[in-house]
Protein backbone atom coordinates (compact mmCIF):
# COMPACT_ATOMS: atom_id res chain seq x y z
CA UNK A 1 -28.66 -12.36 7.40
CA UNK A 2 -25.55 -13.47 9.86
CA UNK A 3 -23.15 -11.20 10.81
CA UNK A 4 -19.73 -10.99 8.80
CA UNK A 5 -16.94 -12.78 10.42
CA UNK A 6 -14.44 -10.70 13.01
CA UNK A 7 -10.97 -11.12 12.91
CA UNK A 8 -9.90 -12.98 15.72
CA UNK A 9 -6.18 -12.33 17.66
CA UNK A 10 -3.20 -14.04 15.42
CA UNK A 11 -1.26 -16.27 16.56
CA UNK A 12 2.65 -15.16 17.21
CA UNK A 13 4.36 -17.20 15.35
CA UNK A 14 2.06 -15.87 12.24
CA UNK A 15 2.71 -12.81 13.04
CA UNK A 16 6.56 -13.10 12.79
CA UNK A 17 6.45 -14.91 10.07
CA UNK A 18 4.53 -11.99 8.05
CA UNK A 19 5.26 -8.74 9.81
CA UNK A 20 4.94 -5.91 7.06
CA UNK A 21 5.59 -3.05 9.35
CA UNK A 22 8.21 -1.80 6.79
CA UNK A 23 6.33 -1.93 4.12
CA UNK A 24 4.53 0.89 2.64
CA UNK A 25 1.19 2.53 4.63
CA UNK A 26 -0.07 3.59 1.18
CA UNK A 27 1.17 2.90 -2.34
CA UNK A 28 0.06 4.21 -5.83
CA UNK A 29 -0.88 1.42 -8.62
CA UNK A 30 -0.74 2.35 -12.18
CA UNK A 31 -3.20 1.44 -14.51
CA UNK A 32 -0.79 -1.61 -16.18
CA UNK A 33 0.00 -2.62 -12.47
CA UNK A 34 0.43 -6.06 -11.76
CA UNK A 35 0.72 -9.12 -11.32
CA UNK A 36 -0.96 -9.94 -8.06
CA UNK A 37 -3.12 -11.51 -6.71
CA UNK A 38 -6.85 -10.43 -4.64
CA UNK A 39 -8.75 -11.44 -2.10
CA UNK A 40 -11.93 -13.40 -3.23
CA UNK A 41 -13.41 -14.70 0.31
CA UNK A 42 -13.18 -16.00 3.51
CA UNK A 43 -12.58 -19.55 4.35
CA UNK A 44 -14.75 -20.96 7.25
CA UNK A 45 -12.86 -22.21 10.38
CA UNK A 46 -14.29 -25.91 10.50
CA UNK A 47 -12.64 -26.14 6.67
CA UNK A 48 -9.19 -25.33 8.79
CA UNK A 49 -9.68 -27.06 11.73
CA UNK A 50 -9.74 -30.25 9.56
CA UNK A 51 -6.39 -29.95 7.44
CA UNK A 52 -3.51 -30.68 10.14
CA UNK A 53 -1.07 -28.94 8.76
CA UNK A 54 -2.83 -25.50 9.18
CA UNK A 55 -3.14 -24.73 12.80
CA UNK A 56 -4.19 -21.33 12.64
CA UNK A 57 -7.45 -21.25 13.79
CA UNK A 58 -6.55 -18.19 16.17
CA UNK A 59 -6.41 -15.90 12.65
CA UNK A 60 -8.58 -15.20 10.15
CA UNK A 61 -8.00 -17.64 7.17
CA UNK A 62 -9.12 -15.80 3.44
CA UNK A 63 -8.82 -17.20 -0.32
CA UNK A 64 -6.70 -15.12 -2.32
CA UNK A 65 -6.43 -15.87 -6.46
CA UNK A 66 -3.54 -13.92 -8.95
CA UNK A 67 -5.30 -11.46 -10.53
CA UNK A 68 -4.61 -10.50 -14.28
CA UNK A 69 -1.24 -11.66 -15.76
CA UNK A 70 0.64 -14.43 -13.92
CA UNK A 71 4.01 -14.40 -12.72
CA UNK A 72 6.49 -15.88 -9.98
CA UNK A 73 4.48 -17.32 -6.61
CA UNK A 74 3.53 -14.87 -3.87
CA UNK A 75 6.98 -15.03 -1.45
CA UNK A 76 5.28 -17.03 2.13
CA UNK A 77 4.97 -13.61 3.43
CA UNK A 78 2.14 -10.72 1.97
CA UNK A 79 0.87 -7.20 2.47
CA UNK A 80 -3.23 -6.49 2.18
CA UNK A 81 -4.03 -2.98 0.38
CA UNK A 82 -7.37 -1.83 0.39
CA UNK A 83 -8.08 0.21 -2.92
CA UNK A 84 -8.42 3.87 -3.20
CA UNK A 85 -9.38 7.11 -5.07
CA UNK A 86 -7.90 7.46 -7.97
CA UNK A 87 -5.35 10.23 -8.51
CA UNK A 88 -5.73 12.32 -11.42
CA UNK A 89 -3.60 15.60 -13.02
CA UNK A 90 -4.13 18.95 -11.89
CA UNK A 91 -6.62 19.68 -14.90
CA UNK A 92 -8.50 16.52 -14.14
CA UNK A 93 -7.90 14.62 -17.59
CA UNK A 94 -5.54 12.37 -16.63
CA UNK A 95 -5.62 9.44 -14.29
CA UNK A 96 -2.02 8.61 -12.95
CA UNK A 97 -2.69 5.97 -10.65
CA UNK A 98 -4.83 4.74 -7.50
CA UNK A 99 -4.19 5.14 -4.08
CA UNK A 100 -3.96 1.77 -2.14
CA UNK A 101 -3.43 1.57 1.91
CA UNK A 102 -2.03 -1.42 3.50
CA UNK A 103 -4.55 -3.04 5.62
CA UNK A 104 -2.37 -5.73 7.07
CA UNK A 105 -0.24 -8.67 6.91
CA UNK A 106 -0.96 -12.30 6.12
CA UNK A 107 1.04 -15.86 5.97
CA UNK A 108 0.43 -17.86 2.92
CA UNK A 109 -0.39 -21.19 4.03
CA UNK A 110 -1.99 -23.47 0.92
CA UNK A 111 -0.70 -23.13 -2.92
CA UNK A 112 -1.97 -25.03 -5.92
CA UNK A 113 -0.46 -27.50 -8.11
CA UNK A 114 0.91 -24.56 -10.18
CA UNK A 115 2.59 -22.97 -6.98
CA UNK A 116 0.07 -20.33 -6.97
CA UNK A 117 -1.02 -19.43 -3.68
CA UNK A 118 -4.79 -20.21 -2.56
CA UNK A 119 -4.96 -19.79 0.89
CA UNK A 120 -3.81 -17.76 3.87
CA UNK A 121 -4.00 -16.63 7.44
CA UNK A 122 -4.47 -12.92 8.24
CA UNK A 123 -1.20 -12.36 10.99
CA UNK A 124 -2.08 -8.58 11.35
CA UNK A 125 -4.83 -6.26 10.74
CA UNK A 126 -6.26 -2.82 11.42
CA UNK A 127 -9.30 -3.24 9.05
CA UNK A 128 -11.03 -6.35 8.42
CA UNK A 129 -10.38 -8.15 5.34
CA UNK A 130 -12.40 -8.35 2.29
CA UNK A 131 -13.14 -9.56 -0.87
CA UNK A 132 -11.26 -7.28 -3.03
CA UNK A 133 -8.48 -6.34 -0.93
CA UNK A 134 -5.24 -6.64 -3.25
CA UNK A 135 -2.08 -8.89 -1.91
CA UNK A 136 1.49 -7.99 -2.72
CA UNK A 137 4.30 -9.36 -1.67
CA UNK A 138 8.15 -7.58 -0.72
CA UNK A 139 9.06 -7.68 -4.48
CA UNK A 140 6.81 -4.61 -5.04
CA UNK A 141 8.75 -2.38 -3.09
CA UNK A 142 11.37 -0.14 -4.50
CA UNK A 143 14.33 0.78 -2.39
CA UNK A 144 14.78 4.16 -0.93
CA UNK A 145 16.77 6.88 -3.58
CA UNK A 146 20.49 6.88 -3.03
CA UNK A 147 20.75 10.73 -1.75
CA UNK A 148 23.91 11.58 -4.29
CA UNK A 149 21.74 10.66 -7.66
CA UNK A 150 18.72 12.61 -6.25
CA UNK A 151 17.69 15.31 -7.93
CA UNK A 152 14.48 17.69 -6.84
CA UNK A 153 10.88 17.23 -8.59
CA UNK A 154 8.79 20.33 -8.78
CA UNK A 155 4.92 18.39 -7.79
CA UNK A 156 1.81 19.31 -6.64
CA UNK A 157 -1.18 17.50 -4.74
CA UNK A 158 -3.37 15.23 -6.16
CA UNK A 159 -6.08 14.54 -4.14
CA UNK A 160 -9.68 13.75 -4.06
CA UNK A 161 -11.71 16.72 -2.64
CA UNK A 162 -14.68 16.80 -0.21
CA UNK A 163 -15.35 13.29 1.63
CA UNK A 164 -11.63 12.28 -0.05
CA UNK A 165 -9.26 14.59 1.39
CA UNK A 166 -11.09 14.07 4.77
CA UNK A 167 -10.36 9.79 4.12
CA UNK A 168 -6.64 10.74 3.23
CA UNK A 169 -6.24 12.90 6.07
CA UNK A 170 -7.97 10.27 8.41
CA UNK A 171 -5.32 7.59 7.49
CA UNK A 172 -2.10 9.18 8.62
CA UNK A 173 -1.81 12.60 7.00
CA UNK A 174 -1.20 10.82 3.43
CA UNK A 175 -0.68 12.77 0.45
CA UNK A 176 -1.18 11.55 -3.27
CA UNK A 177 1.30 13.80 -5.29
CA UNK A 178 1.03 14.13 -9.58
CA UNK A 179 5.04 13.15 -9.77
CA UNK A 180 6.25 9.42 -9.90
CA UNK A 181 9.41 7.34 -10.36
CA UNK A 182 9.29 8.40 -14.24
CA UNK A 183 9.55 11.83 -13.04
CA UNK A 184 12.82 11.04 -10.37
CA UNK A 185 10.80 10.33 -7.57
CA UNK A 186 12.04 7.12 -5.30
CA UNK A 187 10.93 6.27 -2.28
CA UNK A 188 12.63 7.82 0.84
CA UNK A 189 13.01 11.06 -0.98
CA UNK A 190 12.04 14.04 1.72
CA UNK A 191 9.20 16.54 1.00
CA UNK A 192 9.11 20.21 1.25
CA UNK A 193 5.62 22.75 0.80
CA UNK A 194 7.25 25.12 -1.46
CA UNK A 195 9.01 25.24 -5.02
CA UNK A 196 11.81 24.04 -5.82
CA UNK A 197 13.93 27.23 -5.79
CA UNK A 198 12.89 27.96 -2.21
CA UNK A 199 14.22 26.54 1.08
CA UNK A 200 11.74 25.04 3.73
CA UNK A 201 11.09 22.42 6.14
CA UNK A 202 10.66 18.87 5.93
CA UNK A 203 7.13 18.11 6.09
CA UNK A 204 7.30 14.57 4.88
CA UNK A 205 8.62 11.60 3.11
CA UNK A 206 7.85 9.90 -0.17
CA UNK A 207 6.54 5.93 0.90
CA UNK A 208 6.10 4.60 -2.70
CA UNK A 209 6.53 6.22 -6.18
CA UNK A 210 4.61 4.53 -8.91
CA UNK A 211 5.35 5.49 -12.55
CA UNK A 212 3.51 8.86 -12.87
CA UNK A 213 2.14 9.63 -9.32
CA UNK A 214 3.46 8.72 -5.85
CA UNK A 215 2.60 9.08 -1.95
CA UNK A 216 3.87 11.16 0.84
CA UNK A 217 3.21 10.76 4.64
CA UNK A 218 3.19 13.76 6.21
CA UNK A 219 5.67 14.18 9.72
CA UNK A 220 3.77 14.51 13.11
CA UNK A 221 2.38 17.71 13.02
CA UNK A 222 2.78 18.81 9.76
CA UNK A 223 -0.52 20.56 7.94
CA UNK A 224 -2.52 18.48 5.85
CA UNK A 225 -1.55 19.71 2.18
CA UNK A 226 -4.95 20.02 -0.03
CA UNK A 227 -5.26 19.46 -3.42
CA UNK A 228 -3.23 21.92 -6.20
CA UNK A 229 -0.77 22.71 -3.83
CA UNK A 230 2.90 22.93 -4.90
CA UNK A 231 5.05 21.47 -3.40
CA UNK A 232 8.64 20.04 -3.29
CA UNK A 233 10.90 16.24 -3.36
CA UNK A 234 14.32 16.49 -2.78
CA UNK A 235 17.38 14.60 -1.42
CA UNK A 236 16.80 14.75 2.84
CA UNK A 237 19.25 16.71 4.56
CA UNK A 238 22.01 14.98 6.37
């Protein structure tokens, strides 16, 4: 069997052009998520080389396809998630959404007829890309919570245990939490380990709030939180 493909060093200009380094390290999808679209495979360099008007043979080239219900084009530049566990309530009945971490950054390069994109070249990556890696593009982010509407959201962690809390841990001190955006959660909203009628110290900030769950990444040298504990999102201090 031959070895998978490596991802080979992007070229600058692709990276400009699709620099996600803004965007969300983790997100939560909820079941009814969507649209967007997937990676289904990797297109082969000769295929590149041949079209002239893709000259990135320096990056790693995939096929991506819209996944589920279709809506507007992909925007030129995408995010790569990698799917997750799936976080569920505190008495384990209830699935609220799945963790997804972004992966990298790519360029679309090739649409269809239809406008839908088809092709396009990886511009940044700490994982390789694979087949099954979800693409999103800046339309799926919400905007940070205006600090004088904020109000605070009693949570708790929701996270996998065992080998799962040791792969959340491992990818930036990232906590899943059982509150979302239907709850008052937004994204930029600060995090505190203790209830809501106690004072304590920032250990974190909400990244993305999905419609019953969200995620938190911890601040350098903050504990790692483990599943059931309460915990606290708030307005940040001034």
């Amino acid at each position: 069997m031959s070895p998978r493909p490596r991802v080979l060093a992007p070229l600058p200009q692709a990276q400009q052009a699709a620099d996600d380094g803004a965007r969300p390290q983790a997100m939560v999808l909820d079941g009814d998520a969507g649209p967007f679209a997937e990676v289904t495979g990797l297109v082969a360099a000769r295929d590149v080389v041949r079209d002239a008007a893709q000259m990135f043979v320096s990056g790693q080239v995939v096929r991506i396809a819209p996944v589920g219900a279709s809506g507007a084009p992909l925007e030129e530049g995408v995010s790569i998630y990698r799917l997750g566990p799936v976080l569920g309530s505190a008495d384990g009945r209830t699935a609220l959404g799945r963790m997804a971490y972004r992966i990298g950054s790519a360029r679309i390069v090739r649409r269809d007829a239809d406008g839908k994109a088809t092709k396009a070249v990886i511009a940044h990556g700490n994982r390789e890309i694979a087949a099954g890696d979800i693409v999103l593009d800046a339309r799926a982010w919400p905007a940070a919570a205006r600090q004088e509407t904020v109000r605070a959201v009693a949570a708790r962690v929701a996270l996998q245990s065992g080998a799962e809390r040791m792969r959340l841990a491992a990818m930036g001190q990232v906590a899943g939490l059982d509150r979302g955006a239907l709850d008052g959660v937004r994204a930029g909203m600060c995090l505190r380990a203790v209830e809501c009628d106690r004072t304590g110290d920032v250990v974190g900030r909400v990244l993305h709030a999905g419609g019953r769950a969200s995620v938190a990444r911890l601040e350098h040298g903050a504990a790692l939180l483990a599943g059931g504990d309460e915990v606290c999102v708030a307005a940040c201090p001034d």
